[in-house]
N, C-alpha and C. Protein backbone atom coordinates (compact mmCIF):
# COMPACT_ATOMS: atom_id res chain seq x y z
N UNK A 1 15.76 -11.97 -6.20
CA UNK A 1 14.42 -11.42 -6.08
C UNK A 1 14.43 -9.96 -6.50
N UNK A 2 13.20 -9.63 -7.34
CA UNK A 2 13.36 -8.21 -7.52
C UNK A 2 11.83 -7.78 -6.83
N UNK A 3 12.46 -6.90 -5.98
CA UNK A 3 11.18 -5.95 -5.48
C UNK A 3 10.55 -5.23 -6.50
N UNK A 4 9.07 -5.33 -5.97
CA UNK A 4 8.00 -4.25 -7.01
C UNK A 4 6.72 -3.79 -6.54
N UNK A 5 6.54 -2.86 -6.26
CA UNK A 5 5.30 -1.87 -5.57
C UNK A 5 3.84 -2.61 -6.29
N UNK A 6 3.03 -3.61 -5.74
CA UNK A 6 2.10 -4.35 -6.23
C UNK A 6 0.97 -3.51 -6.43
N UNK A 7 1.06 -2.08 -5.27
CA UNK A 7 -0.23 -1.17 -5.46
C UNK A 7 -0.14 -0.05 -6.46
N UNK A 8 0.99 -0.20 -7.42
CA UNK A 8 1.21 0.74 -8.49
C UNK A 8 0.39 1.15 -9.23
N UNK A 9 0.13 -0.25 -10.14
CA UNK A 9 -0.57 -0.42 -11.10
C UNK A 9 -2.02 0.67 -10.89
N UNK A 10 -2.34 0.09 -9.81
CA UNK A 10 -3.88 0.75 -9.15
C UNK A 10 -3.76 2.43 -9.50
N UNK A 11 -3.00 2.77 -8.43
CA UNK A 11 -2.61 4.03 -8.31
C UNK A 11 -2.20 4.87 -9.34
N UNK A 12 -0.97 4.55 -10.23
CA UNK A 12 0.01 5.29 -11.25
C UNK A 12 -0.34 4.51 -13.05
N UNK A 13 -0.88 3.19 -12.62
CA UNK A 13 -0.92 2.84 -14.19
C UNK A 13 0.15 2.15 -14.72
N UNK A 14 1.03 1.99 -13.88
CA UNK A 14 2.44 0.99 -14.51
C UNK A 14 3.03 0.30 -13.28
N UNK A 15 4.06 -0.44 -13.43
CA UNK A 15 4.45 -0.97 -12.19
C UNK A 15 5.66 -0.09 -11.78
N UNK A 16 6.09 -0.16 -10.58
CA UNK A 16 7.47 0.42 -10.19
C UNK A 16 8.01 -0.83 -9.55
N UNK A 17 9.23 -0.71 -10.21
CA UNK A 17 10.97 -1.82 -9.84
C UNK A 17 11.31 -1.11 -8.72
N UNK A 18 11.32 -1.71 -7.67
CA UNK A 18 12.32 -1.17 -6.10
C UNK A 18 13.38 -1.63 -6.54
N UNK A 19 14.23 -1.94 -7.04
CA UNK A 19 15.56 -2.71 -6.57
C UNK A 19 15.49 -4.22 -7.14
N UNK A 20 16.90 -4.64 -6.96
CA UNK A 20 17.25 -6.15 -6.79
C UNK A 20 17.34 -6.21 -4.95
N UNK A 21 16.89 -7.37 -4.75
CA UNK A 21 16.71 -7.45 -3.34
C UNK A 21 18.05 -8.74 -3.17
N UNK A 22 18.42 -9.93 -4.14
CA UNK A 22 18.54 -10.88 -3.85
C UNK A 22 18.84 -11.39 -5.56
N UNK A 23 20.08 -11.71 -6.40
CA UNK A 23 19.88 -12.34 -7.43
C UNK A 23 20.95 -13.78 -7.69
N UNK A 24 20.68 -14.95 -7.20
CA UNK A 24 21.23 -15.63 -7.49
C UNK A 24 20.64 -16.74 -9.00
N UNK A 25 21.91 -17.23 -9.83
CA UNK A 25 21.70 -17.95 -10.84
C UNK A 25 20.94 -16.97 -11.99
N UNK A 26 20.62 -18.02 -12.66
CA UNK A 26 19.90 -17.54 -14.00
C UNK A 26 17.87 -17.17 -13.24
N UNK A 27 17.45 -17.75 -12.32
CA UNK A 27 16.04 -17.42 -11.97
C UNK A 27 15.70 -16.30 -11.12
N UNK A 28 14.78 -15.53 -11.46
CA UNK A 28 14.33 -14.32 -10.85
C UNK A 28 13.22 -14.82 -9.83
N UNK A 29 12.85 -13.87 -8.82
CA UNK A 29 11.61 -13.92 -7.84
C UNK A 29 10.94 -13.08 -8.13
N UNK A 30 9.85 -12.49 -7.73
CA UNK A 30 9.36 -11.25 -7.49
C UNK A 30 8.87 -10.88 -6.13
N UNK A 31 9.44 -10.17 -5.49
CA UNK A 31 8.74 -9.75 -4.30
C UNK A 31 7.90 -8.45 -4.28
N UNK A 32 6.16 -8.90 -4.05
CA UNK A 32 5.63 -7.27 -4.26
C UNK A 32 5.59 -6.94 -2.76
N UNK A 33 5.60 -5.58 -3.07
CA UNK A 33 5.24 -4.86 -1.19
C UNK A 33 4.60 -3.74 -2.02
N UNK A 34 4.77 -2.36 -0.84
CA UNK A 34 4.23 -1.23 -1.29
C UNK A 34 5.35 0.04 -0.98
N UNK A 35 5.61 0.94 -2.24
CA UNK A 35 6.28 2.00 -1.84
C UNK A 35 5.84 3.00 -1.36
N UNK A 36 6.48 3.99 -0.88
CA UNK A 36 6.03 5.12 0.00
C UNK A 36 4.96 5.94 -0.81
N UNK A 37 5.48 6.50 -2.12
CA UNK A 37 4.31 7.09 -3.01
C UNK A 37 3.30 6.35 -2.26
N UNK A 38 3.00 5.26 -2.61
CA UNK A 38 1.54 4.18 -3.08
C UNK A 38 1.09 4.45 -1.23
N UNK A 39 1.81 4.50 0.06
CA UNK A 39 1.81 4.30 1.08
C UNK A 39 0.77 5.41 1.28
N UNK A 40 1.43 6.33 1.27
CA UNK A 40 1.14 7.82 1.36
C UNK A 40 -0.47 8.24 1.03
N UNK A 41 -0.56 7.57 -0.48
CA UNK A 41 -2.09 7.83 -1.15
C UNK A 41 -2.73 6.95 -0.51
N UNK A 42 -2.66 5.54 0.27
CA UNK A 42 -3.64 4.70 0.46
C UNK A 42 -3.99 5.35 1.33
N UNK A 43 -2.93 6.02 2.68
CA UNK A 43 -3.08 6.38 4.04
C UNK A 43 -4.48 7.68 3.57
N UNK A 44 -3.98 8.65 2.71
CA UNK A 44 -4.64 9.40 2.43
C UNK A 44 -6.48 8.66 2.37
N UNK A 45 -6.82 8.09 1.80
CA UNK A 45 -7.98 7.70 1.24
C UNK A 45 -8.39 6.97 2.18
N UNK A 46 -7.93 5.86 3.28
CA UNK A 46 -8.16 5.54 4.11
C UNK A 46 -8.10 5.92 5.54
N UNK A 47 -7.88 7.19 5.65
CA UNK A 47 -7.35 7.67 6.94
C UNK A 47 -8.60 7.60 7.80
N UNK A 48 -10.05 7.78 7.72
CA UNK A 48 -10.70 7.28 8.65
C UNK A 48 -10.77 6.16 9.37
N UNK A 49 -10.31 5.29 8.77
CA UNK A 49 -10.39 4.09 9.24
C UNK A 49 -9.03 3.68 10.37
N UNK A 50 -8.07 4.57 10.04
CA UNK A 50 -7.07 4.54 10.58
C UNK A 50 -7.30 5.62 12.03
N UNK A 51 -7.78 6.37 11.94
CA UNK A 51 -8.59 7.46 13.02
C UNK A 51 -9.50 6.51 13.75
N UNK A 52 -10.20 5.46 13.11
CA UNK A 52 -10.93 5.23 14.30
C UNK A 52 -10.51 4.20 15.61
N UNK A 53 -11.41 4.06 17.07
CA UNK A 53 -10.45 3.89 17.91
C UNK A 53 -11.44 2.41 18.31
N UNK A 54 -10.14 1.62 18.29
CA UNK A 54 -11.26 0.26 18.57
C UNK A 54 -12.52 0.04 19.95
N UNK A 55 -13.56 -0.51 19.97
CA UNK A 55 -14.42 -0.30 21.20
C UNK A 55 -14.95 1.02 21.31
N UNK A 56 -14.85 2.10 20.35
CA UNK A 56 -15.76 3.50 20.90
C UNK A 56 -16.68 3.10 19.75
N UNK A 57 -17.61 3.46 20.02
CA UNK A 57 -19.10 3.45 19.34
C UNK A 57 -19.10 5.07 18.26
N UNK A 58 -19.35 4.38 17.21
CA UNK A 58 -19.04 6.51 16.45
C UNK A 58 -20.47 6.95 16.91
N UNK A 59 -20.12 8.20 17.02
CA UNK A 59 -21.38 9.26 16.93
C UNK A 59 -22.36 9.57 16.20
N UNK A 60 -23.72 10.20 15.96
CA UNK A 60 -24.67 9.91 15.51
C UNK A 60 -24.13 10.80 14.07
N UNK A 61 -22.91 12.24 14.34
CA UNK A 61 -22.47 12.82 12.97
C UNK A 61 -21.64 11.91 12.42
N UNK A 62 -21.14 10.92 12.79
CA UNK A 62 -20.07 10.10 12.42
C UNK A 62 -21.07 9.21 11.15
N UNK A 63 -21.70 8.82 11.83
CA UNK A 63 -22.65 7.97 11.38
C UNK A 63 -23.44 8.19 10.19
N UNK A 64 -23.92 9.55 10.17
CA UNK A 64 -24.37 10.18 9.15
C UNK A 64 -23.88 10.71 7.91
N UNK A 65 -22.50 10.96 8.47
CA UNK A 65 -21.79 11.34 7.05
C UNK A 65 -20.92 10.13 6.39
């Protein structure tokens, strides 16, 4: 299996190779996940959502912006 950052493309425009994870015989796998770069920018862009707290109701500035 070869690892590969599936949220690359999005982000950078090409793919990134993590590694061989696993290579037996002549057949390959692909395993996608996400690398830290790609981690980093999603957290960035999504961080409200990650801030918010389950069961509180947002506020009327919350709401507005």
């Amino acid at each position: 299996m070869i690892c590969r950052c599936a949220w690359h493309p999005q982000y950078y425009g090409h793919s990134l190779w993590s590694g061989v994870a696993s290579w037996r015989g002549w057949g390959v796998t692909f395993t996608d996940g996400i690398c830290p770069r790609c981690v980093d920018r999603f957290r960035t862009e999504h961080r409200e959502l990650f801030e918010r707290r389950p069961g509180k109701a947002p506020t009327e500035a919350e709401v507005a912006a």
